[in-house]
N, C-alpha and C. Protein backbone atom coordinates (compact mmCIF):
# COMPACT_ATOMS: atom_id res chain seq x y z
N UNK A 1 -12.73 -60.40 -76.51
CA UNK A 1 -12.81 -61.65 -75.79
C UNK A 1 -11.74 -62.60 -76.33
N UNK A 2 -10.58 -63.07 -75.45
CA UNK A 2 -10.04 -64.00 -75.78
C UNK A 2 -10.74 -65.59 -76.68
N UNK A 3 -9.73 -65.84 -77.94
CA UNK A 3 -10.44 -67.11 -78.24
C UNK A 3 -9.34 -68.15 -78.18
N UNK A 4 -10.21 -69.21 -78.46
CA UNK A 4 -9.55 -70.67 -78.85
C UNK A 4 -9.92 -71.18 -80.42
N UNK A 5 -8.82 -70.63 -80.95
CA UNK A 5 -8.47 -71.21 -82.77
C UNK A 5 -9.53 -70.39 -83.29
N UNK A 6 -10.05 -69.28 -82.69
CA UNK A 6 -10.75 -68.28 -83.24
C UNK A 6 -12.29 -68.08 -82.97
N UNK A 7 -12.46 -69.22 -81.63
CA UNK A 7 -13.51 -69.43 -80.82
C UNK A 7 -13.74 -68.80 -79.62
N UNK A 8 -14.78 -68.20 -79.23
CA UNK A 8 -14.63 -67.48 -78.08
C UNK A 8 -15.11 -69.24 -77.02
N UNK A 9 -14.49 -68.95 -75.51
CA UNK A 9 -14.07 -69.92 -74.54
C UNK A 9 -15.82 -69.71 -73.92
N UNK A 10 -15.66 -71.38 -73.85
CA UNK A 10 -17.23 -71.34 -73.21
C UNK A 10 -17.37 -70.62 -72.04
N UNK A 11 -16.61 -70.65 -70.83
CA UNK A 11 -17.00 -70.04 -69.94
C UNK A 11 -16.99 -68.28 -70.12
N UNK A 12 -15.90 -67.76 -71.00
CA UNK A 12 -16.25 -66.56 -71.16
C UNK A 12 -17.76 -66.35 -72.25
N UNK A 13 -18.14 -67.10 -72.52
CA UNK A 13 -19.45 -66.85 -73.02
C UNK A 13 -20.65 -67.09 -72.28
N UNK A 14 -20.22 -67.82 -71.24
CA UNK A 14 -21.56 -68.34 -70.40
C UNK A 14 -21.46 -67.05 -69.21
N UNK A 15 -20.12 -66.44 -69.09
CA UNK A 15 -20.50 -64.82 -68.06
C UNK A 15 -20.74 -63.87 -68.46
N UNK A 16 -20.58 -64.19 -70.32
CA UNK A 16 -20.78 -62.40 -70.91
C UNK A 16 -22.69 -62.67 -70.71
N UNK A 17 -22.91 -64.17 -71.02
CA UNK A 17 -24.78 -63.97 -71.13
C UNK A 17 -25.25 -64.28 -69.53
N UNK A 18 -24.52 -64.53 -68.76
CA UNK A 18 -24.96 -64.12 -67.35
C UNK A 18 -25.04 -62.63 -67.15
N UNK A 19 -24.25 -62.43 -67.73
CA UNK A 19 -24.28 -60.77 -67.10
C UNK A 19 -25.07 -59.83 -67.83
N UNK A 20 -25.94 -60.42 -68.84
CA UNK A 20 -26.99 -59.44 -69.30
C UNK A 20 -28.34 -60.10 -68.56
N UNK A 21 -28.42 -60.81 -67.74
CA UNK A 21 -29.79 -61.32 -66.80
C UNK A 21 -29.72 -61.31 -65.83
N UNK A 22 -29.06 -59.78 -65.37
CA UNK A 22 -28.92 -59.73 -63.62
C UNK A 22 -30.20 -59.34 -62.96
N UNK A 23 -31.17 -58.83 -63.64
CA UNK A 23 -32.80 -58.80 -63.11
C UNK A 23 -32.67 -60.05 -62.39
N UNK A 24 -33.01 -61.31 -63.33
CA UNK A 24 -33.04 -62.61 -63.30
C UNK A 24 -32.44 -63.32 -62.49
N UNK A 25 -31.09 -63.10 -62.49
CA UNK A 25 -30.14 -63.47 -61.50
C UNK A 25 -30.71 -63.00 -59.95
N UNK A 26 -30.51 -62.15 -59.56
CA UNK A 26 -30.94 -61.03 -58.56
C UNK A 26 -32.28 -62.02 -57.71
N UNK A 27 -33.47 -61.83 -58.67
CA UNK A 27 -34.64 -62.62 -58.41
C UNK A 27 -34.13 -64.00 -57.41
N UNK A 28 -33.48 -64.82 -58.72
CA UNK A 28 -33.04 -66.15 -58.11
C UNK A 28 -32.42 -66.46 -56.70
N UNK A 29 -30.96 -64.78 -56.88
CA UNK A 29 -30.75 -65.14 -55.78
C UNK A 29 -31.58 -64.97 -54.41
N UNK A 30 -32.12 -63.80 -54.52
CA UNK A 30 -33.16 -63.43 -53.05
C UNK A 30 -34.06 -64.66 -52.85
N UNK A 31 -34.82 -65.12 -53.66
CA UNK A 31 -35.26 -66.60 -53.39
C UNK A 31 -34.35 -67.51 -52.92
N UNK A 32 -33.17 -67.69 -52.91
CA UNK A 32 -32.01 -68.96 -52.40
C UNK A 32 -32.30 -68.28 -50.81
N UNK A 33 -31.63 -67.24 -50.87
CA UNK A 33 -31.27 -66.64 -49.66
C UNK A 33 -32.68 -66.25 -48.45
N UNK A 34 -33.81 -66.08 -49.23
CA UNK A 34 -34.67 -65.83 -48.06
C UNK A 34 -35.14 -67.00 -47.43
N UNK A 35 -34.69 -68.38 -47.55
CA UNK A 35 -34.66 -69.62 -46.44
C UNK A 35 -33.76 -70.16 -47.39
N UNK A 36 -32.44 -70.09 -46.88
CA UNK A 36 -31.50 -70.94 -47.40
C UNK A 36 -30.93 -71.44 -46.27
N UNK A 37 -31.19 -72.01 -45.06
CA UNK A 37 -30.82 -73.13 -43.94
C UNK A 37 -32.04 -74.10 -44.22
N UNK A 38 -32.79 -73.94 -45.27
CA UNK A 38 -33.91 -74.88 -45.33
C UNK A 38 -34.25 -75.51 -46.77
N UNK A 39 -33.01 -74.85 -47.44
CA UNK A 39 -33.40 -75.17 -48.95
C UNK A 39 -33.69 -76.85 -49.45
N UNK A 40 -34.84 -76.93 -50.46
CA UNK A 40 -35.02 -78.31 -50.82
C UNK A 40 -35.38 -78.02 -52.93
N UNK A 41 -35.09 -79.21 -52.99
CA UNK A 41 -35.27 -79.45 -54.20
C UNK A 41 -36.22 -78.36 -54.96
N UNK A 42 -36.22 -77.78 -55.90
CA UNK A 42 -37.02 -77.13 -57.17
C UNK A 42 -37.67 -75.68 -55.47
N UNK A 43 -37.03 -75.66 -54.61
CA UNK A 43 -37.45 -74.45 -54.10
C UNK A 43 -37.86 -73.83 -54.57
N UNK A 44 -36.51 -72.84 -55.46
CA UNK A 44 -36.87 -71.50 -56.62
C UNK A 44 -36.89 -72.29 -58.09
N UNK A 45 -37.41 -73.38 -58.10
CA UNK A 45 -37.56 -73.94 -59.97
C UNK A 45 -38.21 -72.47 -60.86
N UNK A 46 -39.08 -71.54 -60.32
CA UNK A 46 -39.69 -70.72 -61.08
C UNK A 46 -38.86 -69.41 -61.42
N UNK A 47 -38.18 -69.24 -60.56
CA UNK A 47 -36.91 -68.03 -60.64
C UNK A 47 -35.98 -68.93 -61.31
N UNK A 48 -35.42 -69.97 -61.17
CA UNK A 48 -34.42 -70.27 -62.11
C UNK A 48 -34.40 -70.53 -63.28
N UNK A 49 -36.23 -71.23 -63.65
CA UNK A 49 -36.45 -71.13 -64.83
C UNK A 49 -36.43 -70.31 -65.72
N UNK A 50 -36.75 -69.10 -65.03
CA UNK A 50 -36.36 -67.75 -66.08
C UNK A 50 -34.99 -67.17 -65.95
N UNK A 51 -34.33 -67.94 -64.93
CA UNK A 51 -32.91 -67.25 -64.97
C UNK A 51 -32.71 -67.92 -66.03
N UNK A 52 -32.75 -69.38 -66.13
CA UNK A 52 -32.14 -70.27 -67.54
C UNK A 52 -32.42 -69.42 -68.95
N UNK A 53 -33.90 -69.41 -68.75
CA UNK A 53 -34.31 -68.74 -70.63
C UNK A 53 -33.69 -68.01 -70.77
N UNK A 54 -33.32 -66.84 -69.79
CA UNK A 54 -32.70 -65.88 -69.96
C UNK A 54 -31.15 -65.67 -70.41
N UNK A 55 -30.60 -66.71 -69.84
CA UNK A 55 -29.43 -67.07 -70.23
C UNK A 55 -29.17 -67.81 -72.18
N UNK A 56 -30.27 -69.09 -71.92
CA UNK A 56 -30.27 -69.34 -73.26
C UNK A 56 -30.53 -68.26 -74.40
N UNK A 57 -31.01 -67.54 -74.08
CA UNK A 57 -31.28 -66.57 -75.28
C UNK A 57 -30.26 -65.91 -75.71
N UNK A 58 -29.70 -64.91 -74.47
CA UNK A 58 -28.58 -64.41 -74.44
C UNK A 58 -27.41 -65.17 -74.92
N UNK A 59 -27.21 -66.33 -74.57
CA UNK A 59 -26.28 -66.86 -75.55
C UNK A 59 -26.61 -67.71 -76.78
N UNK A 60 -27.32 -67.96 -77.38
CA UNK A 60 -27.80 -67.83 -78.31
C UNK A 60 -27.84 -66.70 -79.19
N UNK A 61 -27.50 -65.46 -79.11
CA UNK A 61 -27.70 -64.28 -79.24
C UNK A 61 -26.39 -63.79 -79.47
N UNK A 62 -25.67 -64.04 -78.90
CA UNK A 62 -24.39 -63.88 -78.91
C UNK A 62 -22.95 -64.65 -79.51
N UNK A 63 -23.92 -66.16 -79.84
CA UNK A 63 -22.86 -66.95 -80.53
C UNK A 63 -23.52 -67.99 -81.80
């Protein structure tokens, strides 16, 4: 992974821990998409909430 002054770059760290919660991801998205001409506030709050943990951990985990 490319760094900065021997830092890995936030965004390459925020896709390496996206990409270990594609369950998660996946979930979230089919919830956007199965009424997304109608989407409103905290729709999928419960799928994204575990997309988030999932993410925090993972990077946490990783840096």
């Amino acid at each position: 992974m490319p760094t900065i002054a021997g830092r890995a770059r936030p965004i390459e760290k925020f896709a390496e821990a996206v990409a270990k919660c594609g369950p998660e991801a996946a979930n979230y998205g089919k919830c956007i998409v199965a009424d997304y001409q109608s989407t409103y506030q905290d729709m999928c709050k419960k799928e994204f909430m575990v997309l988030k943990d999932c993410y925090l951990v993972r990077a946490g985990a990783s840096g």
